[in-house]
Protein backbone atom coordinates (compact mmCIF):
# COMPACT_ATOMS: atom_id res chain seq x y z
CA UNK A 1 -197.93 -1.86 58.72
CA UNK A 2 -196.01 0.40 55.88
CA UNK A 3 -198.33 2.80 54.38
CA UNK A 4 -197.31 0.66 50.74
CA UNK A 5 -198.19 -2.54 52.20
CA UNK A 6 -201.84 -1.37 53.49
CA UNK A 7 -202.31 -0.01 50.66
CA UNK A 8 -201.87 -3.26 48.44
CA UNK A 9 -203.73 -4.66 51.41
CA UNK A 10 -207.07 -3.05 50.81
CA UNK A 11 -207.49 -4.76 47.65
CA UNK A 12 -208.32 -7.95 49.84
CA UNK A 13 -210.29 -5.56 52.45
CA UNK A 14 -213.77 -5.30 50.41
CA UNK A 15 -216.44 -7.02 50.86
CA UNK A 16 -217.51 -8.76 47.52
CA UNK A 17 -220.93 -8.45 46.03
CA UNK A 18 -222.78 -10.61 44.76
CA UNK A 19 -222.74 -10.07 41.48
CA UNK A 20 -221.13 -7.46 39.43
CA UNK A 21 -223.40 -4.64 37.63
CA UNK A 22 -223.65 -3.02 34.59
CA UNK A 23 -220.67 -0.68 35.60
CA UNK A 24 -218.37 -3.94 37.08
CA UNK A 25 -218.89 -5.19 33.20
CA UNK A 26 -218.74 -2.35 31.20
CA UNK A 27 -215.27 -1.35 32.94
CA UNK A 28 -214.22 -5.17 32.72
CA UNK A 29 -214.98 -4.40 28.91
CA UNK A 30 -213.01 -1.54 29.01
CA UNK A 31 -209.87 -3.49 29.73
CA UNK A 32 -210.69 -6.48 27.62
CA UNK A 33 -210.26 -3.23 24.65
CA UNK A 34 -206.78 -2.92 25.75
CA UNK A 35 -205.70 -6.17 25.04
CA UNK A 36 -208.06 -7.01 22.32
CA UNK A 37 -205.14 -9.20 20.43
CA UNK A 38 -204.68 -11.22 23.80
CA UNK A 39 -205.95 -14.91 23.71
CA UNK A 40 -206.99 -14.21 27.35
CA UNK A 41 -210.20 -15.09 29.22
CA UNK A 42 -211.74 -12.63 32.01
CA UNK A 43 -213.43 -13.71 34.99
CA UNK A 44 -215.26 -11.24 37.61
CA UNK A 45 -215.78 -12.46 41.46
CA UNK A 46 -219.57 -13.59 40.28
CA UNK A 47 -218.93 -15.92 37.53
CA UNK A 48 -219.13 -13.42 34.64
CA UNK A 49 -216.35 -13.73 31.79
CA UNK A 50 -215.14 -12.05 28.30
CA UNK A 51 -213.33 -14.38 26.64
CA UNK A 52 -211.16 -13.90 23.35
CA UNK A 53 -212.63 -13.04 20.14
CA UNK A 54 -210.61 -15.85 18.20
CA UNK A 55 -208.48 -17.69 19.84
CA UNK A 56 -208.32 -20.30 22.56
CA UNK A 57 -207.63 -18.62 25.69
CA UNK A 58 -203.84 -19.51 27.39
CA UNK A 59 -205.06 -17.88 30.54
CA UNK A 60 -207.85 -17.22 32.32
CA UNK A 61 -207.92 -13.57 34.36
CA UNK A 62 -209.74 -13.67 37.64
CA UNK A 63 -210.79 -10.43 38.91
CA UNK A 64 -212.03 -11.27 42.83
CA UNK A 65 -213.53 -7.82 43.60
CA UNK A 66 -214.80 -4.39 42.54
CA UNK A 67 -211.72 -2.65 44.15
CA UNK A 68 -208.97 -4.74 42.28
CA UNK A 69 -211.02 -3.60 38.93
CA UNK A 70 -211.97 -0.34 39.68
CA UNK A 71 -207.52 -0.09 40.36
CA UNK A 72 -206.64 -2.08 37.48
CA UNK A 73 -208.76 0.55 35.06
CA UNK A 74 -207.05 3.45 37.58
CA UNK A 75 -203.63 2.34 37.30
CA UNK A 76 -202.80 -1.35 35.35
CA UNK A 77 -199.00 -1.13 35.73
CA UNK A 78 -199.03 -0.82 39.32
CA UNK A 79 -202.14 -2.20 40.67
CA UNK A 80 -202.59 -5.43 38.51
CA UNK A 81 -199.38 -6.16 40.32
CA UNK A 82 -200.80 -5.01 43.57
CA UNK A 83 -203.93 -7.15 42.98
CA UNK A 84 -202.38 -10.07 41.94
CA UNK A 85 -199.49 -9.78 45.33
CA UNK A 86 -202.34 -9.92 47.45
CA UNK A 87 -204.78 -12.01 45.92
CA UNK A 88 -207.64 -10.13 44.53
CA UNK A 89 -206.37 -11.16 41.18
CA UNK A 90 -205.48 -14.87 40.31
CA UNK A 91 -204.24 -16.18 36.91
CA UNK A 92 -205.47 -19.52 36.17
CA UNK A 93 -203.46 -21.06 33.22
CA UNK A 94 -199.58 -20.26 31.83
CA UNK A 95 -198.59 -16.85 33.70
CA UNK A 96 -195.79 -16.29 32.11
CA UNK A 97 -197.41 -16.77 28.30
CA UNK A 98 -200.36 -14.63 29.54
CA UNK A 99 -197.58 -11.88 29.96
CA UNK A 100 -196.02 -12.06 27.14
CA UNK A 101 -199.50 -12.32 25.26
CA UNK A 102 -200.11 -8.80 27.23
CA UNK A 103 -196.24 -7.72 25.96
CA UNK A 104 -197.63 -8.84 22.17
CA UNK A 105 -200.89 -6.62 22.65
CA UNK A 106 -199.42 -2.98 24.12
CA UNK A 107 -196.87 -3.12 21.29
CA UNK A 108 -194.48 -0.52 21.54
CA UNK A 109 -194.98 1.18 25.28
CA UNK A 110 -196.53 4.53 26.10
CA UNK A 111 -196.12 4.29 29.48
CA UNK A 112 -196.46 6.92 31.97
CA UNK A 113 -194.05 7.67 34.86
CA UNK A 114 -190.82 9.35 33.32
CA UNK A 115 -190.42 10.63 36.60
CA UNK A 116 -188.44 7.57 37.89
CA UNK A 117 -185.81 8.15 35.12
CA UNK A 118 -184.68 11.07 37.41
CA UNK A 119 -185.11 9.97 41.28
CA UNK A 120 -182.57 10.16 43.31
CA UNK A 121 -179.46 7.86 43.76
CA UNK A 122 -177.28 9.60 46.88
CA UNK A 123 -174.72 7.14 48.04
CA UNK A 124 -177.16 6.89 51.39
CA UNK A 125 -180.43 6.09 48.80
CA UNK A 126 -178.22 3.35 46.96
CA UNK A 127 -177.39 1.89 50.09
CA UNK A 128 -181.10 1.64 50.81
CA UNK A 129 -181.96 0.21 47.53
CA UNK A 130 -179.52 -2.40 47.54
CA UNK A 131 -180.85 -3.41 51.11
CA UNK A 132 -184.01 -3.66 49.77
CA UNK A 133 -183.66 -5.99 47.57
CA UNK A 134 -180.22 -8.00 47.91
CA UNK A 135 -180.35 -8.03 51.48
CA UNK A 136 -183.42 -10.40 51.52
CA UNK A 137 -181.10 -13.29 53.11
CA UNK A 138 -178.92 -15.88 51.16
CA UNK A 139 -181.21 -18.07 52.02
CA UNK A 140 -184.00 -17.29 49.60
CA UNK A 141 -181.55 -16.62 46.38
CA UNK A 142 -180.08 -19.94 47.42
CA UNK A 143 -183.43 -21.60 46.92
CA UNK A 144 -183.18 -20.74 43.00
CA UNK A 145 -180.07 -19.63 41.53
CA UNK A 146 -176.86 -21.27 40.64
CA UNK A 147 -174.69 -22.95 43.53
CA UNK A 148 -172.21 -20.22 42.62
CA UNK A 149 -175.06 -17.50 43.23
CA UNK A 150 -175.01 -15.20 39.86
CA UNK A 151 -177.79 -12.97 39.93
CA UNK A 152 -177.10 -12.02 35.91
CA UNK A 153 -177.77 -12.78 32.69
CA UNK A 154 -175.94 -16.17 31.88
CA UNK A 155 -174.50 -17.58 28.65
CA UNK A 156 -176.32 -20.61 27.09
CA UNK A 157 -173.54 -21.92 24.45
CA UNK A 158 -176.07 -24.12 23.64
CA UNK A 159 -179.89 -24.37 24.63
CA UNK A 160 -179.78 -26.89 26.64
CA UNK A 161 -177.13 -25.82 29.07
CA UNK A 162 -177.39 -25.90 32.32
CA UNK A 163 -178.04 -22.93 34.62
CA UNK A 164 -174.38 -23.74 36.20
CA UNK A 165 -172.97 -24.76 33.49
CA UNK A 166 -174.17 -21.65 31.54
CA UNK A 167 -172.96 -19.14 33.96
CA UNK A 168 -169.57 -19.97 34.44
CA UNK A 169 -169.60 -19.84 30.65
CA UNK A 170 -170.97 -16.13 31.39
CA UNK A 171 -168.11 -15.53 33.71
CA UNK A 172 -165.70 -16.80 30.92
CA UNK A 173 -167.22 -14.47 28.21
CA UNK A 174 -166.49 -11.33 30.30
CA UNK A 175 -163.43 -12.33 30.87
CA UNK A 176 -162.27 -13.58 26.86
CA UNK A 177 -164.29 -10.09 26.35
CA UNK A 178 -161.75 -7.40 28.54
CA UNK A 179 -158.65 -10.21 27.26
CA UNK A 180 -157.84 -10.49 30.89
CA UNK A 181 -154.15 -11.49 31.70
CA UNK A 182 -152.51 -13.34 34.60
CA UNK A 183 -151.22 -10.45 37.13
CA UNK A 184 -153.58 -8.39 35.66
CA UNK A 185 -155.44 -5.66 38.49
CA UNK A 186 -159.21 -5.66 38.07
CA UNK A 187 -162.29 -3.02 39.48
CA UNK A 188 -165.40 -4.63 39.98
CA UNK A 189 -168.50 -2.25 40.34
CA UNK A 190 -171.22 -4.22 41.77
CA UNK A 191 -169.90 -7.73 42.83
CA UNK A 192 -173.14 -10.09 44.01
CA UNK A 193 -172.21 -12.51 45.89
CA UNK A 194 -168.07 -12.77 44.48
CA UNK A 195 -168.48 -15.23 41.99
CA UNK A 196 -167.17 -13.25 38.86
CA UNK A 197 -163.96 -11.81 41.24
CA UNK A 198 -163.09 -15.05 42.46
CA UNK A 199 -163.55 -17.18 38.73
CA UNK A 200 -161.05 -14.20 37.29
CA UNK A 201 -158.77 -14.98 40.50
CA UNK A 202 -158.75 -18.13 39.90
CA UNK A 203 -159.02 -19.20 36.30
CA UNK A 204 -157.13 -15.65 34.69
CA UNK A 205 -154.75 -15.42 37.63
CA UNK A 206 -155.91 -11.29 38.00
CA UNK A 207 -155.70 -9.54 41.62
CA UNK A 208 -159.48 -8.07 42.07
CA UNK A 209 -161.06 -5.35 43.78
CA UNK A 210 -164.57 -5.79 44.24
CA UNK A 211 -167.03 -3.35 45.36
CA UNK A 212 -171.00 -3.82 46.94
CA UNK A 213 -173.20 -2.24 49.11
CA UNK A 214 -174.81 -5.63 50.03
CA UNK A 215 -174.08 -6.44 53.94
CA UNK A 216 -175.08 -9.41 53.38
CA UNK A 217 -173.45 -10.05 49.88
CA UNK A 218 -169.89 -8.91 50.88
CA UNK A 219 -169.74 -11.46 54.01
CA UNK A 220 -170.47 -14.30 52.01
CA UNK A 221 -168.17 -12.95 48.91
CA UNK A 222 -165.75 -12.84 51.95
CA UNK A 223 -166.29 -16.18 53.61
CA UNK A 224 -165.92 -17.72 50.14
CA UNK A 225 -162.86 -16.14 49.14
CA UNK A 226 -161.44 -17.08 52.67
CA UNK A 227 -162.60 -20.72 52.39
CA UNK A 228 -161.13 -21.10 48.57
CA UNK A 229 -157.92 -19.68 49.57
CA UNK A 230 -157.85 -16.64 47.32
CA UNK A 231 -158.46 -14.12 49.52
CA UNK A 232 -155.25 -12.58 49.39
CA UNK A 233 -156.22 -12.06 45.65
CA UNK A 234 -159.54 -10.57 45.89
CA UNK A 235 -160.15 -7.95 47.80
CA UNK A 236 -164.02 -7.36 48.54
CA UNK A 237 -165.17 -3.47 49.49
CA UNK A 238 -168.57 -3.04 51.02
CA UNK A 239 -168.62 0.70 49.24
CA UNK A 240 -170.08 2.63 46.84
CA UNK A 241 -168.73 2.79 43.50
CA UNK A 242 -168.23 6.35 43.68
CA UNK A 243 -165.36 5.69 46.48
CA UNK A 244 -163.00 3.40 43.99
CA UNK A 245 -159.40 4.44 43.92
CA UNK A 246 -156.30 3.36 42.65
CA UNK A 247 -155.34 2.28 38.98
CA UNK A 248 -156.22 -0.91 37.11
CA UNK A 249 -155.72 -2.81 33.65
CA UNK A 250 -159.63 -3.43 33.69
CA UNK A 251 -163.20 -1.99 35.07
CA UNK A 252 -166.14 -4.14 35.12
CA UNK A 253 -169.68 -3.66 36.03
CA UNK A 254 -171.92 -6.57 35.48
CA UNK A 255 -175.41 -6.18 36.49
CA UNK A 256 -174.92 -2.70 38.15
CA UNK A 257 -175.63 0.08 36.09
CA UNK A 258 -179.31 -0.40 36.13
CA UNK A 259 -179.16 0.45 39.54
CA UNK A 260 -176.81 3.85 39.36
CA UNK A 261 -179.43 6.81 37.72
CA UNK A 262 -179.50 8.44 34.92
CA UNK A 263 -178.54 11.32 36.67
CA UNK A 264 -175.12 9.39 37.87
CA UNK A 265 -173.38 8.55 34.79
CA UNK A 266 -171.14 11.39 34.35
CA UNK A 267 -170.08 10.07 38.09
CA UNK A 268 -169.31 6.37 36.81
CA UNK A 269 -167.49 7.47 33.63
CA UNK A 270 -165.27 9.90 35.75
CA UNK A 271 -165.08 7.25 38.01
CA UNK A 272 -163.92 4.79 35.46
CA UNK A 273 -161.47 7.41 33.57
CA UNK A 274 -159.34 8.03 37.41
CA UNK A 275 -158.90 4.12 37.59
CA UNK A 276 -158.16 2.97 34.16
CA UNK A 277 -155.00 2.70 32.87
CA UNK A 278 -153.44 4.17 29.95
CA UNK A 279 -154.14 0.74 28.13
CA UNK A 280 -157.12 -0.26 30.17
CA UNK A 281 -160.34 -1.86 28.82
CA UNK A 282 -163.49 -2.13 30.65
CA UNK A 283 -166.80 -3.91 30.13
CA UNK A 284 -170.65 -2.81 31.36
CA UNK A 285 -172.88 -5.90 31.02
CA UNK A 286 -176.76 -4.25 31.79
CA UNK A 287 -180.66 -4.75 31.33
CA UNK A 288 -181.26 -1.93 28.53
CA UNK A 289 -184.05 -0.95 26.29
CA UNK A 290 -184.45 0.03 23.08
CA UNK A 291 -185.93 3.69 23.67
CA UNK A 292 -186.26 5.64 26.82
CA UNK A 293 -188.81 4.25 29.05
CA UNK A 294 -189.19 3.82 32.96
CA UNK A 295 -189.42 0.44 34.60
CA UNK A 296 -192.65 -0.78 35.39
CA UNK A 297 -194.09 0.96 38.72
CA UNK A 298 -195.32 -2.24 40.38
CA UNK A 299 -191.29 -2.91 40.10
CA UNK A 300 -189.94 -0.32 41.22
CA UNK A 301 -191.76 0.16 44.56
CA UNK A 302 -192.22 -4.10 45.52
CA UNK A 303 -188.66 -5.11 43.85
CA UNK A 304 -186.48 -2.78 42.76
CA UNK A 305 -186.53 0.77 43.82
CA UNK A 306 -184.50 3.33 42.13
CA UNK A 307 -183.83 0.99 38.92
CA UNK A 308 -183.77 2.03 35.45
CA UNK A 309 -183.03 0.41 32.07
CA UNK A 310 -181.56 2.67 30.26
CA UNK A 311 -181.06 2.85 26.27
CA UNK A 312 -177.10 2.56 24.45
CA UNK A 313 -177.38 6.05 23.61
CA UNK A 314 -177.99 7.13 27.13
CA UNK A 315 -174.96 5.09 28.40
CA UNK A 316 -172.55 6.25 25.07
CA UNK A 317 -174.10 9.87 25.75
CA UNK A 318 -173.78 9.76 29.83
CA UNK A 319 -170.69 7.36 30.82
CA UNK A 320 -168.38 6.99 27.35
CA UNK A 321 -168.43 9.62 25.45
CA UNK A 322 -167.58 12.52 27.91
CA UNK A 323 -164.38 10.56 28.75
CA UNK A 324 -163.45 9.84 25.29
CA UNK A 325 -163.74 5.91 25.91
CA UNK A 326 -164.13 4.16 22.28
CA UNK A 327 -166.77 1.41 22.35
CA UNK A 328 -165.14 -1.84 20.71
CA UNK A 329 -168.06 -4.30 20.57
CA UNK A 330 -171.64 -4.24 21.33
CA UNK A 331 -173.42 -7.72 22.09
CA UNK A 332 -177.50 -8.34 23.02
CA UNK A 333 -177.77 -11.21 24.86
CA UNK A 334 -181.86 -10.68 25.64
CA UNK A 335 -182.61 -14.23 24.63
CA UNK A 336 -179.96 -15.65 26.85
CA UNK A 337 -181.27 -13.63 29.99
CA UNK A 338 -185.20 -14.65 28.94
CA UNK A 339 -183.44 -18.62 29.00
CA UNK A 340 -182.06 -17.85 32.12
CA UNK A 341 -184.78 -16.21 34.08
CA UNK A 342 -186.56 -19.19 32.88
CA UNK A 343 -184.44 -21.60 34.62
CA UNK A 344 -184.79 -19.43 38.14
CA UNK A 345 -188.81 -19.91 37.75
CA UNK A 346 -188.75 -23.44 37.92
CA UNK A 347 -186.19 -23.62 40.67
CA UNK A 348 -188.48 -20.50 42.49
CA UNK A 349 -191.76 -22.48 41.55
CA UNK A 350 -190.18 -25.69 42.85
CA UNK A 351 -189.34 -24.18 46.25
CA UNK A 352 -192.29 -21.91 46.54
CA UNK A 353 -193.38 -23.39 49.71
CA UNK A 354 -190.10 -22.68 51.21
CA UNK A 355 -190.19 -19.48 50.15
CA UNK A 356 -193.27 -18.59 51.92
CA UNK A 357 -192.34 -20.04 54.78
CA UNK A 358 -189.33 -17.99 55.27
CA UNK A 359 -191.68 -14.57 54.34
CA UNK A 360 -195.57 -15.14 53.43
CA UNK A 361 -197.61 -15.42 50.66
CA UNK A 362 -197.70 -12.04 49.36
CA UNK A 363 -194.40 -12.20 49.04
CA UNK A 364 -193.92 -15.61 47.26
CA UNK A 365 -196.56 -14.40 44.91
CA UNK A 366 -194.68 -10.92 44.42
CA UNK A 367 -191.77 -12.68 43.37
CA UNK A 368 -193.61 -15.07 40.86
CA UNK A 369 -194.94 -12.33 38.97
CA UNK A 370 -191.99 -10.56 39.14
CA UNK A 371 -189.95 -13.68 37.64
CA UNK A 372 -192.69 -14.34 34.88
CA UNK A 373 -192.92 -10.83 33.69
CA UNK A 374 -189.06 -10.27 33.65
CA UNK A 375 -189.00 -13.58 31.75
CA UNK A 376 -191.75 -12.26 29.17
CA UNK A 377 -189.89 -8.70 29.00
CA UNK A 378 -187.06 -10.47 27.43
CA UNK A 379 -188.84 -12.95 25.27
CA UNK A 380 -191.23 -10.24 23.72
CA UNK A 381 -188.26 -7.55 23.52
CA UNK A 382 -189.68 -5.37 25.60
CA UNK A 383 -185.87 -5.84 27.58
CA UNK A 384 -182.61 -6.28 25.79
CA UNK A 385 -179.49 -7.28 27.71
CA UNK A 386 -176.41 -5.23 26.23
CA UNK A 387 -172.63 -5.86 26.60
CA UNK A 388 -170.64 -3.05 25.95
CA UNK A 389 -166.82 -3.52 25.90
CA UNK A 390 -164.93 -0.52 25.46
CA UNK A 391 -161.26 1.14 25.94
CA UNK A 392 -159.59 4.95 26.17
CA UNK A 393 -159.99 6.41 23.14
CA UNK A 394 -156.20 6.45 21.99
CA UNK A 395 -154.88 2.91 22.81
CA UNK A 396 -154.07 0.67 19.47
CA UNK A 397 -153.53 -2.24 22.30
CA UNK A 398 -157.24 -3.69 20.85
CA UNK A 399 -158.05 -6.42 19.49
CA UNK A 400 -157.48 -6.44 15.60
CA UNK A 401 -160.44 -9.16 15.09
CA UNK A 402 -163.90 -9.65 16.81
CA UNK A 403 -162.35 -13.45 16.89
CA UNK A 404 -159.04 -12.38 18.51
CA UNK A 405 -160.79 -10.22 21.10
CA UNK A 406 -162.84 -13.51 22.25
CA UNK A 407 -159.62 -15.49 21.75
CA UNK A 408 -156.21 -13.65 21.61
């Protein structure tokens, strides 16, 4: 067993007690402080609650045993996720309202850990990343996204969209966004499973040059292209962005840059300067934040290692501005992403069995919490979701209207 797995293990290893003593309640107390705005309801393993000053309680908090409280005072971003993976913690009532109740009651952050804003991201510990988390099997994102696959924000042009229907809308924003042209050459950073490539293939008429690290990803981007008849239009790369070459009328990155490091962007925006053309426009669609702050650590080690949300001033500072690339238009689309990721919960919750069937429990319930709390992120604004279109510095070949650059 992985020294991270046991280790989320032991929360189920104690033996209960009986009942929980003065200190079980006094640190249960302790917490219930933390979130004393939060219409939430505590429960230890012997029957003993706290329940919410006011108001009715959305949720109900069960603590199972003296470990998973003693860890949740130690350490609550990491081990209430821990906890609740494994067991030793259930929520009984809405979990994603619970969440964003918790969101609601921190306020603004003052989280720990800025260490992650600086780890590593080697082409070799990228490639490892991705695997971790991408490479899961088609299989499983099959179970709850789109037929087409997106694993991004999509674009709701009205609420009650649908999930397809809303992300080839997404796909047509980017697109309307970078005014892309028939015969038009476009870089993709960070492709997913082809779907944005093969709608500007097909529906702008561009040649595309899509890059991923994904195995698995860039075999089924492959197979599709192949089976649609466009491959000789798309051309998917199972490389690092750092390895693009050649020049093109567009770069886009949609859903990438979270993934690259802080420490990276001067690479990307020299990256994107060498391929651009003189009259090239690009576009970086990403989960952001308002200020500087690391992702949450239960995150980062169970879903998505290496990731960081970073801020518009660290992207200007780090990937534009050294090039001299002039940002044209700056869109926050958190509200769409919060609609979306609740559209992939029901699908996830509706195919949960499945799910733990193809891995096990933990894992079904790692991904539940991981959906509801991305979900409240976005609905509390604890998570924007930025587009930033942009071109070199010197070309007058913009847009002369906001409305012409989505229409012209």
């Amino acid at each position: 067993m992985r020294a991270d797995v046991a280790a989320g293990q032991s929360f189920t290893d104690e033996v209960v007690a009986a009942s929980s003593g003065t200190f079980d309640r006094w640190l249960l107390g302790r917490i219930r402080r933390t979130l004393e705005t939060a219409p939430i309801r505590f429960r230890l393993w012997d029957g003993y609650e706290l329940s919410p000053p006011t108001d009715p309680p959305i949720a109900t908090i069960e603590i199972k045993n003296r470990r998973a409280l003693v860890g949740w005072a130690r350490d609550p971003e990491l081990n209430f996720g821990e906890a609740y993976m494994f067991g030793a913690v259930e929520v009984h009532g809405d979990l994603e309202g619970m969440l964003e109740a918790v969101y609601h009651a921190f306020g603004p952050s003052k989280r720990r850990g800025w260490w992650q804003r600086h780890m590593a991201h080697t082409v070799e510990a990228s490639r490892q990343n991705v695997h971790h988390h991408y490479d899961l099997g088609n299989d499983f994102y099959k179970l709850w996204l789109d037929e087409q696959l997106l694993y991004t924000c999509a674009y709701f042009p009205t609420p009650d969209a649908t999930l397809e229907a809303a992300q080839i809308a997404k796909m047509d924003l980017v697109c309307r966004k970078i005014r892309l042209r028939p015969g038009e050459r476009v870089v993709e950073a960070g492709c997913g499973w082809g779907a944005l490539a093969l709608h500007m293939a097909r529906h702008y008429g561009a040649r595309v040059q899509a890059f991923n690290l994904s195995t698995n990803q860039i075999a089924y981007a492959r197979e599709r292209a192949a089976r649609e008849g466009l491959a000789d239009r798309v051309e998917f790369v199972e490389d690092d962005y750092r390895n693009v070459s050649g020049t093109f009328d567009a770069f886009v990155s949609v859903g990438m840059l979270e993934h690259v490091g802080l420490a990276n962007y001067g690479d990307l925006g020299r990256v994107i300067d060498r391929t651009m053309g003189a009259d090239g426009r690009g576009l970086l669609h990403f989960i952001g934040r308002n200020k500087p702050e690391p992702l949450n650590a239960w995150i980062v080690r169970r879903i998505f290692p290496g990731a960081y949300p970073p801020t518009l001033r660290e992207v200007c500072d780090g990937v534009l501005e050294p090039q001299a690339l002039s940002v044209l238009d700056v869109e926050n689309l958190r509200l769409h992403y919060a609609k979306t990721i609740e559209h992939w919960r029901h699908r996830f919750d509706a195919s949960a069995e499945s799910v733990r069937e193809m891995a096990d429990e933990q894992f079904e319930r790692a991904w539940r919490l991981y959906l509801a709390g991305s979900q409240a992120a976005f609905a509390t604004g604890s998570m924007q979701l930025f587009q930033i279109v942009f071109a070199r510095g010197g070309t007058n070949n913009i847009p002369w209207t906001r409305v012409e650059g989505l229409t012209g």
